[in-house]
N, C-alpha and C. Protein backbone atom coordinates (compact mmCIF):
# COMPACT_ATOMS: atom_id res chain seq x y z
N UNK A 1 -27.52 3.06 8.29
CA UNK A 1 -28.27 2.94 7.05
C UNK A 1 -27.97 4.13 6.15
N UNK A 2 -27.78 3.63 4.72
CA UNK A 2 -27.77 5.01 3.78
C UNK A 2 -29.03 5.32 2.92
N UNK A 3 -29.16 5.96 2.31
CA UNK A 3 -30.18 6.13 0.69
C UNK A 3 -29.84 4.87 0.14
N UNK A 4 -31.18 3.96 0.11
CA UNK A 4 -31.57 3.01 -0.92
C UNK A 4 -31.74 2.15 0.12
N UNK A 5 -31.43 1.93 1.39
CA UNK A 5 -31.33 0.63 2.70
C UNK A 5 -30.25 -0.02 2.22
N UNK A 6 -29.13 0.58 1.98
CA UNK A 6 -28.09 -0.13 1.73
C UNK A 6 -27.38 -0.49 3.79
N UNK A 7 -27.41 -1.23 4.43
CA UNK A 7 -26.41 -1.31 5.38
C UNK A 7 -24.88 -1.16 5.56
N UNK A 8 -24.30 -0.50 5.45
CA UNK A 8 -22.48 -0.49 5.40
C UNK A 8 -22.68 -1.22 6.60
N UNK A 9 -23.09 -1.29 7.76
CA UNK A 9 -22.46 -2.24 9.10
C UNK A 9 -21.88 -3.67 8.64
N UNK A 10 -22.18 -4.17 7.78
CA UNK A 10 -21.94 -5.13 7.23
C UNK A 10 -20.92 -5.61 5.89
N UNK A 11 -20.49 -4.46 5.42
CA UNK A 11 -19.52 -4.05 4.81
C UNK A 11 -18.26 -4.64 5.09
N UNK A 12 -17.28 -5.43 4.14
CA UNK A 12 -16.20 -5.33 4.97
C UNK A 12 -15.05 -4.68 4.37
N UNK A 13 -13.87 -5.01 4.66
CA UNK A 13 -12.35 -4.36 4.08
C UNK A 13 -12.26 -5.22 2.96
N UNK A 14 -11.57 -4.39 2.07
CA UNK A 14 -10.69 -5.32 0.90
C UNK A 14 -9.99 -4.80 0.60
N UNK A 15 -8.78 -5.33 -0.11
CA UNK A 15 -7.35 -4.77 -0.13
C UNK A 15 -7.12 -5.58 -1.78
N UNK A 16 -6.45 -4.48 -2.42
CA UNK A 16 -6.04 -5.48 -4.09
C UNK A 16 -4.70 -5.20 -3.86
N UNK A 17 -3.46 -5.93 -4.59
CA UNK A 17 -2.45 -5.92 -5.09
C UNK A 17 -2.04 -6.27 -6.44
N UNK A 18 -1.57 -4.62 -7.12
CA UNK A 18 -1.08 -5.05 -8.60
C UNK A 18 0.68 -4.81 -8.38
N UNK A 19 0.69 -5.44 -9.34
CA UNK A 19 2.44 -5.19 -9.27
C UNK A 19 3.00 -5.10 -10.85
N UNK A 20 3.42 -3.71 -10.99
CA UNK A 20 4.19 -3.95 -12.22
C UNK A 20 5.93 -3.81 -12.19
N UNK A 21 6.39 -4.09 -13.35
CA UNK A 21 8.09 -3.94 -13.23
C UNK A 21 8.48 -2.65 -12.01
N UNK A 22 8.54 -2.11 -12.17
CA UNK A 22 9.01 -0.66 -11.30
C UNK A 22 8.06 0.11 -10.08
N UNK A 23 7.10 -0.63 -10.12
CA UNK A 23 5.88 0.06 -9.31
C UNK A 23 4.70 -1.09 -8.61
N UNK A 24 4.59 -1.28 -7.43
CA UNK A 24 3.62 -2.28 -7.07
C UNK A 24 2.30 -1.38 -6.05
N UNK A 25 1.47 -1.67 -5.91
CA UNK A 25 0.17 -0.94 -5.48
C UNK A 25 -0.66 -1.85 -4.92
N UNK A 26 -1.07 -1.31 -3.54
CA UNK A 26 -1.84 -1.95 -2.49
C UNK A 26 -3.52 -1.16 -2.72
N UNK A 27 -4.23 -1.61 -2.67
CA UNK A 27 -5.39 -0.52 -3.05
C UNK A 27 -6.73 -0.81 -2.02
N UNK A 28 -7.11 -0.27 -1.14
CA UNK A 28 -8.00 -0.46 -0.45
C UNK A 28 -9.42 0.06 -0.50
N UNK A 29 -10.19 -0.23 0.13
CA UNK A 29 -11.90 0.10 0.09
C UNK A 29 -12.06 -0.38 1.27
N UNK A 30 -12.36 0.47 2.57
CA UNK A 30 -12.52 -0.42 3.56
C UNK A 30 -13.70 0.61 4.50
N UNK A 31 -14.09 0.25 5.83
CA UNK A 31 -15.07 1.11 5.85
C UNK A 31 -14.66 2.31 6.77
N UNK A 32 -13.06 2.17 6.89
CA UNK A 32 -12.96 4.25 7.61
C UNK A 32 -11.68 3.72 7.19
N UNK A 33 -10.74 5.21 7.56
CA UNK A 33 -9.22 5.73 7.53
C UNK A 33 -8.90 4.61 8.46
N UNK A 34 -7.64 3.93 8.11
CA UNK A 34 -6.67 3.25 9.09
C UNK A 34 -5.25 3.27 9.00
N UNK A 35 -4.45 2.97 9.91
CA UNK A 35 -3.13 3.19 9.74
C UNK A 35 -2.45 1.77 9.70
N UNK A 36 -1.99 1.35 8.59
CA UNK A 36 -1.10 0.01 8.72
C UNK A 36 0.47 0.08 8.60
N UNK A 37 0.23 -1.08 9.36
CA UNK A 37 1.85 -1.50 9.29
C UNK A 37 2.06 -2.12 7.90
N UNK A 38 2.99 -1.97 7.46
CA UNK A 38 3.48 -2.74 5.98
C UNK A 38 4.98 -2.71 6.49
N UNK A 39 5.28 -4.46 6.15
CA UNK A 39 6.32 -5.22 6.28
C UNK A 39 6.11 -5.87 5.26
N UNK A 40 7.56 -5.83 4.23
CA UNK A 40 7.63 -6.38 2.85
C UNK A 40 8.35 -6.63 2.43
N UNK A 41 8.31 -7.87 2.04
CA UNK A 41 9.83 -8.55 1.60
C UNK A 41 9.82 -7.94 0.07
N UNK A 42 11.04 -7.67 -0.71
CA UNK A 42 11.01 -7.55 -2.00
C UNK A 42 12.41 -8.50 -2.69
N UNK A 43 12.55 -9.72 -1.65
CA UNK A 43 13.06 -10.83 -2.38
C UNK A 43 12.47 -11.42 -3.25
N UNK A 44 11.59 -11.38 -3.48
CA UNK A 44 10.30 -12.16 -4.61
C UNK A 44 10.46 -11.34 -5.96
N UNK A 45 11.33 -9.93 -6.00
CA UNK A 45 11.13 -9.31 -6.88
C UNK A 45 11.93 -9.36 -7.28
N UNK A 46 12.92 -8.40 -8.91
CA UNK A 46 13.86 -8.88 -9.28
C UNK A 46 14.63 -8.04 -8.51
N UNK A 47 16.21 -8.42 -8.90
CA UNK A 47 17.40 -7.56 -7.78
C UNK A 47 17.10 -6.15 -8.02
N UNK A 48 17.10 -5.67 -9.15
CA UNK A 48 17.06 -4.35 -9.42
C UNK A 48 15.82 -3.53 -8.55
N UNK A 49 14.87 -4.29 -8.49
CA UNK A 49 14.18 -3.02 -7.86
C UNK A 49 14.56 -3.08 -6.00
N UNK A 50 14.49 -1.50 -6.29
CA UNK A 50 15.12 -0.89 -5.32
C UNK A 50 14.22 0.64 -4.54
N UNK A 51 13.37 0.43 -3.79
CA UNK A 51 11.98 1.10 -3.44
C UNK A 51 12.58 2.76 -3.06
N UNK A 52 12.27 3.45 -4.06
CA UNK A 52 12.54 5.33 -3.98
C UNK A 52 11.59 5.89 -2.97
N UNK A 53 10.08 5.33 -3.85
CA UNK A 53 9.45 6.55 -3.23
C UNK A 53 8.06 5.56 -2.52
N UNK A 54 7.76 6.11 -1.50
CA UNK A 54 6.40 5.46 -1.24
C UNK A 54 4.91 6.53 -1.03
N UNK A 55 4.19 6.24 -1.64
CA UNK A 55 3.09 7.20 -1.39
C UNK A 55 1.82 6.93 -0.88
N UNK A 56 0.93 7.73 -0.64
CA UNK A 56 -0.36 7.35 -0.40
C UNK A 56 -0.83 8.33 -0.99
N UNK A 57 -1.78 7.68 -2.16
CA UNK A 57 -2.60 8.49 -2.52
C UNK A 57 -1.77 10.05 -3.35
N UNK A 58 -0.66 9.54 -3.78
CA UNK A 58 0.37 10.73 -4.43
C UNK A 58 0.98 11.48 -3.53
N UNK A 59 0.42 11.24 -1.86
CA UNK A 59 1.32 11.70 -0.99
C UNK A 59 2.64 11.05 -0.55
N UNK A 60 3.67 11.63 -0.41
CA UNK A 60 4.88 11.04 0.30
C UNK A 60 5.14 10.34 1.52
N UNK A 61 5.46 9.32 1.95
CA UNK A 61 5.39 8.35 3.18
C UNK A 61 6.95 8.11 3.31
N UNK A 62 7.30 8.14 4.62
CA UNK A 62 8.88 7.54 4.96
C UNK A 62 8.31 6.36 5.40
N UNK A 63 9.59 5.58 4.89
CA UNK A 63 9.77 4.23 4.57
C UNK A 63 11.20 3.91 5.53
N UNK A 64 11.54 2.47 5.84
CA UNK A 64 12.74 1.88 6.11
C UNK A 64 13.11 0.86 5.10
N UNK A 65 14.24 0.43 4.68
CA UNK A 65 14.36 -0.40 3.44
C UNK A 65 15.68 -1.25 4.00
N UNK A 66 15.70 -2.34 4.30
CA UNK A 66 16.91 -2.72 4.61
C UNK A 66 17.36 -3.95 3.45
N UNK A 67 18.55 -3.48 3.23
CA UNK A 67 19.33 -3.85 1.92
C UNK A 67 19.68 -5.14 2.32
N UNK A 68 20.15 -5.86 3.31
CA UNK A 68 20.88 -6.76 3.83
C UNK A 68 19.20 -8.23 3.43
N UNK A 69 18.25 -7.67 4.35
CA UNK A 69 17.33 -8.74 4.40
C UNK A 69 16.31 -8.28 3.17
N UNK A 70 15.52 -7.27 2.34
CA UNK A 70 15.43 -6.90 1.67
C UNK A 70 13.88 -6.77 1.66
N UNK A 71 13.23 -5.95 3.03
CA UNK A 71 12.68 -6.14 4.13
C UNK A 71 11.79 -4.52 3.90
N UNK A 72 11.35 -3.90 3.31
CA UNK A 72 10.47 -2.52 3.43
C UNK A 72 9.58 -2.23 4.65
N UNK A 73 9.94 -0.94 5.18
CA UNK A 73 8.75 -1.03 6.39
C UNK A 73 8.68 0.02 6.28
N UNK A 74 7.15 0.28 6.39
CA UNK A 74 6.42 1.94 6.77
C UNK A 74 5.03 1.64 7.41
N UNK A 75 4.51 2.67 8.15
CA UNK A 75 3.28 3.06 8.73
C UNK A 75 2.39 4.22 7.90
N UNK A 76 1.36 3.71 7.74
CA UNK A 76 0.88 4.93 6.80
C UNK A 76 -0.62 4.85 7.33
N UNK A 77 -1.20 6.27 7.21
CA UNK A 77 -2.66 6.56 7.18
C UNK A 77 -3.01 6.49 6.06
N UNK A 78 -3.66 5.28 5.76
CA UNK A 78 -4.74 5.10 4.48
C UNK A 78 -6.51 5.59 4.14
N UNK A 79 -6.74 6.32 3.73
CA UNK A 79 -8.51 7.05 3.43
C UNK A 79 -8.96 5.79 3.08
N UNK A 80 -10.38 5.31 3.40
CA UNK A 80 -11.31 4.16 3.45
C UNK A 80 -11.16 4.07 1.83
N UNK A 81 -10.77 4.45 0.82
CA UNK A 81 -11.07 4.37 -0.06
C UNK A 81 -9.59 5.09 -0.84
N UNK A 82 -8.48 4.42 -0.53
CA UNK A 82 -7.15 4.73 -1.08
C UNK A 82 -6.10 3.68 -1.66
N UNK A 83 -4.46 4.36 -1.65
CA UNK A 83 -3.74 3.48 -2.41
C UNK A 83 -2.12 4.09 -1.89
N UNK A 84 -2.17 2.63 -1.49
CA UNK A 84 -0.21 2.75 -1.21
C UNK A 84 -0.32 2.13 -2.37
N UNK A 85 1.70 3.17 -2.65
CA UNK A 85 2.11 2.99 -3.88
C UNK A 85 3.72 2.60 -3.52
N UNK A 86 4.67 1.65 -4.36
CA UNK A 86 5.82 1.84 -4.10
C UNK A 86 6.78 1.73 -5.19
N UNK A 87 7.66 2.75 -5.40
CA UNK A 87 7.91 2.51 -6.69
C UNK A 87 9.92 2.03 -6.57
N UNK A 88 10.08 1.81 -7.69
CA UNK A 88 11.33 1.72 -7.48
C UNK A 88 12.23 2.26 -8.19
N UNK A 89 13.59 3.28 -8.46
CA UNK A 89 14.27 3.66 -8.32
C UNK A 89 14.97 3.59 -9.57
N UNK A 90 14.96 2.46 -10.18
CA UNK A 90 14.67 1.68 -11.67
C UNK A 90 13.52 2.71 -12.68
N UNK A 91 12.33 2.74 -12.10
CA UNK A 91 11.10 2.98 -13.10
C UNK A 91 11.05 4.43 -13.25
C-alpha cells in the first residue's frame, strides 16, 4: 500500500513503441528494474537504417546487428520507469 490506498500489487507492466525515421523507442512503466531480451527485426524498416547506437535511458548498451537477416539483439537492464532507444546511423 502507498499514500492515498493506492495498491501497486495490482499494477501491471506496459511497454509503448514510437518509431521515427532514424530513431525508434521502447518506453516502459512497469513495477521494478528488469532485464530484457530484445530481438528485432528491422526488415520492416527502410534499407537505410542501420542501428549505431543503443541506449537506455542515454546510457550506452552493446548490441548484435546481423546484416545478412537484419535481426538486432541486446540484453539490457531497464529502471521500472525507463526507455530503450535505437538509433540509426542515418539520423
Amino acid at each position: 500500500m502507498v499514500a492515498g490506498g493506492h495498491d501497486d500489487s495490482k499494477r501491471r507492466d506496459h511497454a509503448q513503441f514510437r518509431n521515427a525515421d532514424d530513431r525508434w523507442q521502447l518506453r516502459f512503466d512497469a513495477v521494478a528494474t528488469r532485464s530484457y531480451a530484445i530481438h528485432a527485426t528491422l526488415a520492416g524498416l527502410p534499407d537505410g537504417f542501420i542501428p549505431c547506437r543503443i541506449t537506455v535511458d542515454e546510457a550506452d548498451a552493446t548490441f548484435d546487428d546481423n546484416p545478412d537477416t537484419r535481426v538486432l539483439s541486446t540484453t539490457v537492464d531497464v529502471p521500472a520507469v525507463g526507455e530503450v532507444a535505437v538509433t540509426s546511423c542515418s539520423g
